[in-house]
Protein backbone atom coordinates (compact mmCIF):
# COMPACT_ATOMS: atom_id res chain seq x y z
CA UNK A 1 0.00 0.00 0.00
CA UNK A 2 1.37 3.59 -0.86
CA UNK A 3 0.84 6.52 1.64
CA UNK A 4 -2.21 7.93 0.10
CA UNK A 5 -3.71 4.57 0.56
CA UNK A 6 -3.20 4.12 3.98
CA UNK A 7 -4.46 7.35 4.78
CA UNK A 8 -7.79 6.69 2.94
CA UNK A 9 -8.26 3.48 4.70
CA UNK A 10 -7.30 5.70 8.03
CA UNK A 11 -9.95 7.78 7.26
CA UNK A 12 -12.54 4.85 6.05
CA UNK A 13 -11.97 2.96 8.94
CA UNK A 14 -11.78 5.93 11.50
CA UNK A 15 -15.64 5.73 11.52
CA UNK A 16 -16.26 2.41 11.67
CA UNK A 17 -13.85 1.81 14.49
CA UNK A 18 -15.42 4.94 16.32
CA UNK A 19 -19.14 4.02 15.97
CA UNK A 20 -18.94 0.76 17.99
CA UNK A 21 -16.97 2.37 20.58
CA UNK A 22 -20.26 5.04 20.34
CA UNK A 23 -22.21 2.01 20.39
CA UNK A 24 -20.68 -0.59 22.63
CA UNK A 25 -17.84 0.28 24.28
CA UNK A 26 -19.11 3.45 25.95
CA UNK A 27 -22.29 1.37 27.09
CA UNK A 28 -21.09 -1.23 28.33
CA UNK A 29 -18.67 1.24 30.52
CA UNK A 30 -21.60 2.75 31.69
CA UNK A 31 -24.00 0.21 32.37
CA UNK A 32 -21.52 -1.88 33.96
CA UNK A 33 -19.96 1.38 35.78
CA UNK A 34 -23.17 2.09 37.37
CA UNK A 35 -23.72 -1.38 38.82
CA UNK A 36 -20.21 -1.35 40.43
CA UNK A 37 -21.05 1.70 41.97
CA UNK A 38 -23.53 0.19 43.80
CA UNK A 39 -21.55 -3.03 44.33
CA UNK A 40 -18.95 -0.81 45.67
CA UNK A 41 -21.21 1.27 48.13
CA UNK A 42 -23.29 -2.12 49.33
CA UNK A 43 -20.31 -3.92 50.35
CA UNK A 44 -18.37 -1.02 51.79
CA UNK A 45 -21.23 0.25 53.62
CA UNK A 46 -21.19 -3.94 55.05
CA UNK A 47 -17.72 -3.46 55.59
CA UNK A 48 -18.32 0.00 58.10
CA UNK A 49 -20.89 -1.39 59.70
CA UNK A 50 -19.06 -4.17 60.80
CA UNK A 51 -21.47 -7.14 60.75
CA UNK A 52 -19.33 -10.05 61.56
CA UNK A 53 -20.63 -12.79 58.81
CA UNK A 54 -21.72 -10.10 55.97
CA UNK A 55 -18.18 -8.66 56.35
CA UNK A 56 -16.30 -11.72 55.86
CA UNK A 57 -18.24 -12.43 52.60
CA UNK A 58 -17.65 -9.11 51.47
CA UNK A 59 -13.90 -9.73 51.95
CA UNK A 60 -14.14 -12.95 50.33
CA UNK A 61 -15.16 -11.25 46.72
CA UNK A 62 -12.88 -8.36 46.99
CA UNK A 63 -9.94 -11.17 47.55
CA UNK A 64 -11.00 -13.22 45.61
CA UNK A 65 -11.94 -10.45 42.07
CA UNK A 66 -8.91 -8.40 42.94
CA UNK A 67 -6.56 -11.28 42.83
CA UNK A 68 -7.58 -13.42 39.51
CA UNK A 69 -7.25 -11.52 36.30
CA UNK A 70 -10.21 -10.08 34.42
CA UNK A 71 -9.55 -11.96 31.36
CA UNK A 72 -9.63 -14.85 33.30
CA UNK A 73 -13.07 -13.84 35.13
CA UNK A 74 -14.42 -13.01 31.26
CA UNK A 75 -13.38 -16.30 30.15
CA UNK A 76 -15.31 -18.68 32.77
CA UNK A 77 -18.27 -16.62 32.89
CA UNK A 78 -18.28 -16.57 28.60
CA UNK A 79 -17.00 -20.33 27.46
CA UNK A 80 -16.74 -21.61 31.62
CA UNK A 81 -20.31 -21.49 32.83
CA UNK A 82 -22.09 -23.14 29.46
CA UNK A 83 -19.89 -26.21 30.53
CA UNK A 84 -22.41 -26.69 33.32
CA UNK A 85 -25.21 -25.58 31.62
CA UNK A 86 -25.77 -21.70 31.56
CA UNK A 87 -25.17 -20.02 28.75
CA UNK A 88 -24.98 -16.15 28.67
CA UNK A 89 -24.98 -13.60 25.80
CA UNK A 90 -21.64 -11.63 24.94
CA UNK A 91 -22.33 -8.16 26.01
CA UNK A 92 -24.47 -9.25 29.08
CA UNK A 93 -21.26 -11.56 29.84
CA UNK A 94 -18.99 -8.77 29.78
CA UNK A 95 -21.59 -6.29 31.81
CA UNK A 96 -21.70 -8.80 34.61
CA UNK A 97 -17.57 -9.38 34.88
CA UNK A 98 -16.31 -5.76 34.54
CA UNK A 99 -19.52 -4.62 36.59
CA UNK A 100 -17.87 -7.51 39.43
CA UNK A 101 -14.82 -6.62 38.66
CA UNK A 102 -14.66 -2.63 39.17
CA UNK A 103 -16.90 -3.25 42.13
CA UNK A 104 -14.21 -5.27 44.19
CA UNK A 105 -11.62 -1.94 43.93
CA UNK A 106 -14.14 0.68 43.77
CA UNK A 107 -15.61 -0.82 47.10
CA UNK A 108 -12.07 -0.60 48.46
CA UNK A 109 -11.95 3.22 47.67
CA UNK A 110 -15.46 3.89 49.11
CA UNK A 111 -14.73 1.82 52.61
CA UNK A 112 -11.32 4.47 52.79
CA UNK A 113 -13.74 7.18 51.85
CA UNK A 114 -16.26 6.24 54.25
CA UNK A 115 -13.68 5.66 57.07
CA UNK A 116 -12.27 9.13 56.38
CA UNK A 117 -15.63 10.77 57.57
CA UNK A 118 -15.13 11.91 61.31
CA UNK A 119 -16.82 9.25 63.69
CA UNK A 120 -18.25 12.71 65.37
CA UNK A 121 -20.84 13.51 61.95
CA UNK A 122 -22.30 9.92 63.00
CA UNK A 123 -22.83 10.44 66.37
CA UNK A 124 -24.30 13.90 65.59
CA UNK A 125 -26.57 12.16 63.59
CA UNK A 126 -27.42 9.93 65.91
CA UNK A 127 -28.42 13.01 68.19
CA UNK A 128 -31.17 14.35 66.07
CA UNK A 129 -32.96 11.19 65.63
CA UNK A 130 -31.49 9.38 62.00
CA UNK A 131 -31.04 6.13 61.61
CA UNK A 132 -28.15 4.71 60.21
CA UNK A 133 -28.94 4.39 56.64
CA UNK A 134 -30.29 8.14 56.91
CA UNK A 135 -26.88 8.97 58.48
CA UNK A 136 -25.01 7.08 55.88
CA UNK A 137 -27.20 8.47 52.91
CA UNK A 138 -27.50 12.40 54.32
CA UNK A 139 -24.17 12.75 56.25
CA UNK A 140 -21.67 10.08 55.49
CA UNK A 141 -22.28 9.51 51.92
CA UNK A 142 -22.07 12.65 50.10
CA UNK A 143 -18.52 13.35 52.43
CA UNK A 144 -17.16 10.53 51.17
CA UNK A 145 -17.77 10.77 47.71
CA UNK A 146 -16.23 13.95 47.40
CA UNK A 147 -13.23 12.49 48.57
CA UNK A 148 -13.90 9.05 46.55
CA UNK A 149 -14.25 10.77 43.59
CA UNK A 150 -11.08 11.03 42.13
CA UNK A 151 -9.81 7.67 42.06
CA UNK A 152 -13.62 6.52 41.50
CA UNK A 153 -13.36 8.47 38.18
CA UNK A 154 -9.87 6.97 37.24
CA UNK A 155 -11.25 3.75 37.28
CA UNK A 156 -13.96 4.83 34.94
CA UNK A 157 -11.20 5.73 32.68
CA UNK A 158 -9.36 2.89 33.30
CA UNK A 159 -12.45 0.56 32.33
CA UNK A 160 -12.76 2.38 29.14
CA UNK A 161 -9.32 0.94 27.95
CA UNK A 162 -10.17 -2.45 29.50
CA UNK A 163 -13.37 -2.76 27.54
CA UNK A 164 -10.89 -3.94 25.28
CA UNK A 165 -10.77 -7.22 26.79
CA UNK A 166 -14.61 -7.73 25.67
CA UNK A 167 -13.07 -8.80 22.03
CA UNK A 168 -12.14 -11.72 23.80
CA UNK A 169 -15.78 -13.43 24.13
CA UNK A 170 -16.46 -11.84 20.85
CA UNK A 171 -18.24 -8.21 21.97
CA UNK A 172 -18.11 -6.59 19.24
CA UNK A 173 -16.33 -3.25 20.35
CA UNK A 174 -13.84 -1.22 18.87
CA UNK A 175 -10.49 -3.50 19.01
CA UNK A 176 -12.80 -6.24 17.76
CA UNK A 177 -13.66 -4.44 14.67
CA UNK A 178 -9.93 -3.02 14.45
CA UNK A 179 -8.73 -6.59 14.53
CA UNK A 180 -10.98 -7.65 11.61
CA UNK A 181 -10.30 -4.59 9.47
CA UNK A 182 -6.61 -5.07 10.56
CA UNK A 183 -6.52 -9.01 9.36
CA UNK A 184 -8.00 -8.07 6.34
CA UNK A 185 -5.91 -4.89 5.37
CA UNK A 186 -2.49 -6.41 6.99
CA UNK A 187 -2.30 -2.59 7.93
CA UNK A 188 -1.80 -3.49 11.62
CA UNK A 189 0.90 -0.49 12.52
CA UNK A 190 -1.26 2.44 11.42
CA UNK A 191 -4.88 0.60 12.46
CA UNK A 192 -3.48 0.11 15.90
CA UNK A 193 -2.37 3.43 15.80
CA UNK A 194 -5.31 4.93 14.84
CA UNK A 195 -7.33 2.37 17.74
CA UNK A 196 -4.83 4.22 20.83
CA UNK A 197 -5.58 7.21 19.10
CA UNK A 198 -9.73 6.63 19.86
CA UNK A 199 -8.95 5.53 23.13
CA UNK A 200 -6.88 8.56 24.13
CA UNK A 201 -9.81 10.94 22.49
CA UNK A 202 -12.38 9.45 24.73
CA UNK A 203 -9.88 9.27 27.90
CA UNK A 204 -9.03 12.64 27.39
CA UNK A 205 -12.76 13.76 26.98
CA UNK A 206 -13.13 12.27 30.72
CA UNK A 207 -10.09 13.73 32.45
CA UNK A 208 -11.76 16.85 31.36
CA UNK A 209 -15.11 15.94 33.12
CA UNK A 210 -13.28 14.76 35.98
CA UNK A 211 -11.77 18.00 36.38
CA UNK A 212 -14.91 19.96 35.96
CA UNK A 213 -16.75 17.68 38.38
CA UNK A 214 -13.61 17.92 40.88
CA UNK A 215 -13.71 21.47 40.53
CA UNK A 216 -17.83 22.00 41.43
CA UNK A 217 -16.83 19.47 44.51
CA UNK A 218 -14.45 21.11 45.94
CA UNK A 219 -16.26 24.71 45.98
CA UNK A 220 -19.28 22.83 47.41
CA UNK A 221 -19.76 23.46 50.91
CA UNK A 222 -19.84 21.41 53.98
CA UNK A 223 -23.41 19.09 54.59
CA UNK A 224 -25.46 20.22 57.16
CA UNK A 225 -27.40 18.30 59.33
């Protein structure tokens, strides 16, 4: 291929490696995203209370996701479990591992959050009469996301780039379609190339969110009681 031709089939395939990301990649960070959030915040909020058998369980997944590989995890849920029977879709497949996944660290960075909160704003919410889920969702909560937010929103980004991994069990994202084009081109330098360039586009388009949203947190005030 001469020069000219590369750069046509840069520009060719530039959409049709961005649409599924559009499509696919970006919704399954989401979806998934969202329901580690509130893996994360369930078994933290287990963790701070402290209930003896609930706490050891929650331990038990974070151990247990945080020390096998996610390729691994994608790979008995997607060829492991119809072995015995149970066979689930691609995308679903890769909602319920990276949504598993991210929720065993991000549950790690809320319990620090959480545990940062002064044991005083409980105890003052104790005094007016709240519970202690209306303490954890009025007082505790919205403290400790301000200061979970920053690493909670680098391992959106992160997830992003490890949507990758999806190509693996045949989600059809964007490294899935840039390995087809690729093996039928041969053009596997510049494709790649213009693949990390997609990636850094969107990751860049987030750092800049994260900033603004760091940057509204920070000249929020102090919750009242």
């Amino acid at each position: 291929m001469t020069a000219q031709d590369i750069i046509r089939l840069l520009i060719d395939s530039f959409w049709k490696i961005l649409l599924p990301g559009l499509t696919v990649t970006i919704p399954l960070t989401v979806i998934a995203f969202s329901i580690a959030m509130v893996i994360a915040i369930i078994t933290a909020m287990v963790q701070y209370a402290n209930i003896p058998v609930l706490k050891q369980i929650a331990r038990f997944y974070i151990w247990v996701i945080r020390g096998t590989p996610l390729l691994v995890q994608l790979y008995v849920v997607f060829f492991g479990l119809p072995s015995i029977g149970i066979k689930v879709a691609a995308f679903p497949s890769a909602v319920a591992v990276f949504a598993v996944n991210e929720g065993a660290y991000c549950a790690e960075t809320m319990r620090a959050a959480i545990e940062s909160v002064p044991s005083g704003q409980m105890e003052a919410g104790y005094c007016v009469g709240m519970n202690y889920l209306q303490i954890m969702r009025r007082i505790v909560l919205p403290q400790a996301f301000r200061t979970a937010f920053p690493p909670l929103f680098n391992s959106l980004i992160g997830m992003v780039k490890d949507t990758s991994l999806a190509a693996n069990i045949t989600v059809a994202e964007m490294f899935f379609v840039t390995q087809r084009i690729s093996g039928r081109t041969y053009q596997f330098m510049a494709l790649y190339l213009e693949l990390a360039l997609i990636y850094l586009i969107f990751s860049t388009v987030l750092t800049r969110i994260q900033a603004f949203g760091e940057k509204k947190l920070n000249s929020y005030g102090g919750n009242k009681i």
